[in-house]
Protein backbone atom coordinates (compact mmCIF):
# COMPACT_ATOMS: atom_id res chain seq x y z
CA UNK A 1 -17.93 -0.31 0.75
CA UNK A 2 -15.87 0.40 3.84
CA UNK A 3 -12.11 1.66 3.29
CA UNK A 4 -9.13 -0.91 3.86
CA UNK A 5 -7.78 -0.85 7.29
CA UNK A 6 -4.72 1.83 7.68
CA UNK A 7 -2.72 -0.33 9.44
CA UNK A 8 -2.72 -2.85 6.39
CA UNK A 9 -2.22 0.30 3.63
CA UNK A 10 0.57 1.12 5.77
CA UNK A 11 2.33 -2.02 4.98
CA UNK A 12 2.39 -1.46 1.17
CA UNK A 13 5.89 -0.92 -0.21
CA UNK A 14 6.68 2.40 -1.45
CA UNK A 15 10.41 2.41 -1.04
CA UNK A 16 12.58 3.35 -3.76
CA UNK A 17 9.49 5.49 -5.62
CA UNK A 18 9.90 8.76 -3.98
CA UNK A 19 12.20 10.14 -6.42
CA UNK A 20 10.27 8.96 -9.28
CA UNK A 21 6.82 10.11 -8.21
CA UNK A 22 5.24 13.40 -9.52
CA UNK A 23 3.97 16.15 -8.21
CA UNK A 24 0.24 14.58 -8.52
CA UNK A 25 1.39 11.16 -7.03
CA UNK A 26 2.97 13.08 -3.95
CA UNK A 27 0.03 14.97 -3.49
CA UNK A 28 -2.73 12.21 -3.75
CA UNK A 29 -3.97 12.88 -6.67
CA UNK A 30 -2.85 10.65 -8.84
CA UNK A 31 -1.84 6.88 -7.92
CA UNK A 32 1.76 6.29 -7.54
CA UNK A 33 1.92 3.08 -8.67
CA UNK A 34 0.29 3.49 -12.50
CA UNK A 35 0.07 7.21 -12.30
CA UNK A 36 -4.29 7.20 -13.04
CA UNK A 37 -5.53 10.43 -11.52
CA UNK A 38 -7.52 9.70 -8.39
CA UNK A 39 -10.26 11.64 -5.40
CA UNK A 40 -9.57 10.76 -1.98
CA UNK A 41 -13.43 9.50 -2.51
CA UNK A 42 -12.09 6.79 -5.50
CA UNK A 43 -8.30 6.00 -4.28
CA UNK A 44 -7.66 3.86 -1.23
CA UNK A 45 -5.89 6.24 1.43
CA UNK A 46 -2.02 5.16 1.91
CA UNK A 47 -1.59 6.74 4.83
CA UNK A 48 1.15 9.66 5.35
CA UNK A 49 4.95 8.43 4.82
CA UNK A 50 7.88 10.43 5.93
CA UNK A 51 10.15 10.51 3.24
CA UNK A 52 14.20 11.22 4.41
CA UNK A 53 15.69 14.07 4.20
CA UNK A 54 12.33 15.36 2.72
CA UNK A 55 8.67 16.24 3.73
CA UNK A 56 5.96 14.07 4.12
CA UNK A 57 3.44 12.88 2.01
CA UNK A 58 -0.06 11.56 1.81
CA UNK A 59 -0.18 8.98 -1.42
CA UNK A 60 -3.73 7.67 -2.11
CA UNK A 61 -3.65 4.75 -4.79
CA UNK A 62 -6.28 2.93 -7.08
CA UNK A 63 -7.73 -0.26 -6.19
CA UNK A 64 -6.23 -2.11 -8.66
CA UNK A 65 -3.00 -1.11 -7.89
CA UNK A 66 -3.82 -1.61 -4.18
CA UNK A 67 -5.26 -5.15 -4.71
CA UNK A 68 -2.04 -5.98 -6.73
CA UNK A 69 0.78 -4.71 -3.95
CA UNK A 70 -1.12 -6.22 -1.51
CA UNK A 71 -0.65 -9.74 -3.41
CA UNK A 72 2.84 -9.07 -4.12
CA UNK A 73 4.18 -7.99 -0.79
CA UNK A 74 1.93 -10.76 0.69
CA UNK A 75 3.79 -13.13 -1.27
CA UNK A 76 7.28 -11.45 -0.38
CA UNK A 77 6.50 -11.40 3.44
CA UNK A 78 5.33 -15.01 3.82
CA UNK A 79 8.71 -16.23 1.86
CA UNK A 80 11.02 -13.69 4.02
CA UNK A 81 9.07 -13.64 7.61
CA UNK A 82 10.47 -15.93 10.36
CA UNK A 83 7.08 -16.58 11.90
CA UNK A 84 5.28 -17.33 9.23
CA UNK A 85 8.14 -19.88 8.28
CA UNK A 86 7.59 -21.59 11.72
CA UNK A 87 3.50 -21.00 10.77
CA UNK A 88 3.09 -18.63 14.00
CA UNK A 89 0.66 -16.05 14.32
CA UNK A 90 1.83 -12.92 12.09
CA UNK A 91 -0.09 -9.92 12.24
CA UNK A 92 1.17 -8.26 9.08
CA UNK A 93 0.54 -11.23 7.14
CA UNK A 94 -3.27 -11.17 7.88
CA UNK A 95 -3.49 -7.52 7.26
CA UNK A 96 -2.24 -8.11 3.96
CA UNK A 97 -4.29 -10.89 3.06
CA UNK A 98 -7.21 -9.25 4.23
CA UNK A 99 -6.21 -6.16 1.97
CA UNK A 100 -5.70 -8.66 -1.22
CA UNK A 101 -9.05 -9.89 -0.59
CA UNK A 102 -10.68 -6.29 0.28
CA UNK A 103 -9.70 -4.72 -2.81
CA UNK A 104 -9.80 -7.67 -5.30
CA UNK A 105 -12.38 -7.20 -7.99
């Protein structure tokens, strides 16, 4: 099984969950959507995030969680993105999809 593309794990939304996350979640070892404890060899890498006025951290998640965002902010950025309204070419809409259909089970 090869690992999602970074670029699309990049895309999932994590705003608003810094202050919330643990220790664990922060540190990868846990996934900071549904808290299950994780390996960088079972979770799906997140990619570091700079978090303001704070350090940075490097979130890995599970695959169900994963599969799930990627649905959800799929959904949200084909109702809210200007080119895919106009049905243009939209780069972060196919890394998305492809993510939703990587880590579906």
């Amino acid at each position: 099984m090869t690992a999602p593309a970074a670029e699309a794990t990049a895309l999932l939304t994590l705003a608003g969950m810094y202050a919330l996350m643990t220790d664990a979640q922060r540190a990868g070892e846990a996934c900071p959507w549904c808290n299950e404890t994780i390996t960088a060899e079972t979770g799906i890498d997140l990619g570091e995030r700079h978090l303001p006025h704070a350090a940075t951290i490097h979130p890995f998640a599970c695959r169900s969680c994963v599969a799930t965002r990627a649905r959800e902010d799929y959904a949200l950025h084909c109702r809210t993105c200007v080119r895919c309204h106009y049905r243009e070419e939209c780069t972060p809409r196919l890394l998305l999809r492809r993510l939703a259909l990587e880590t579906r089970r």
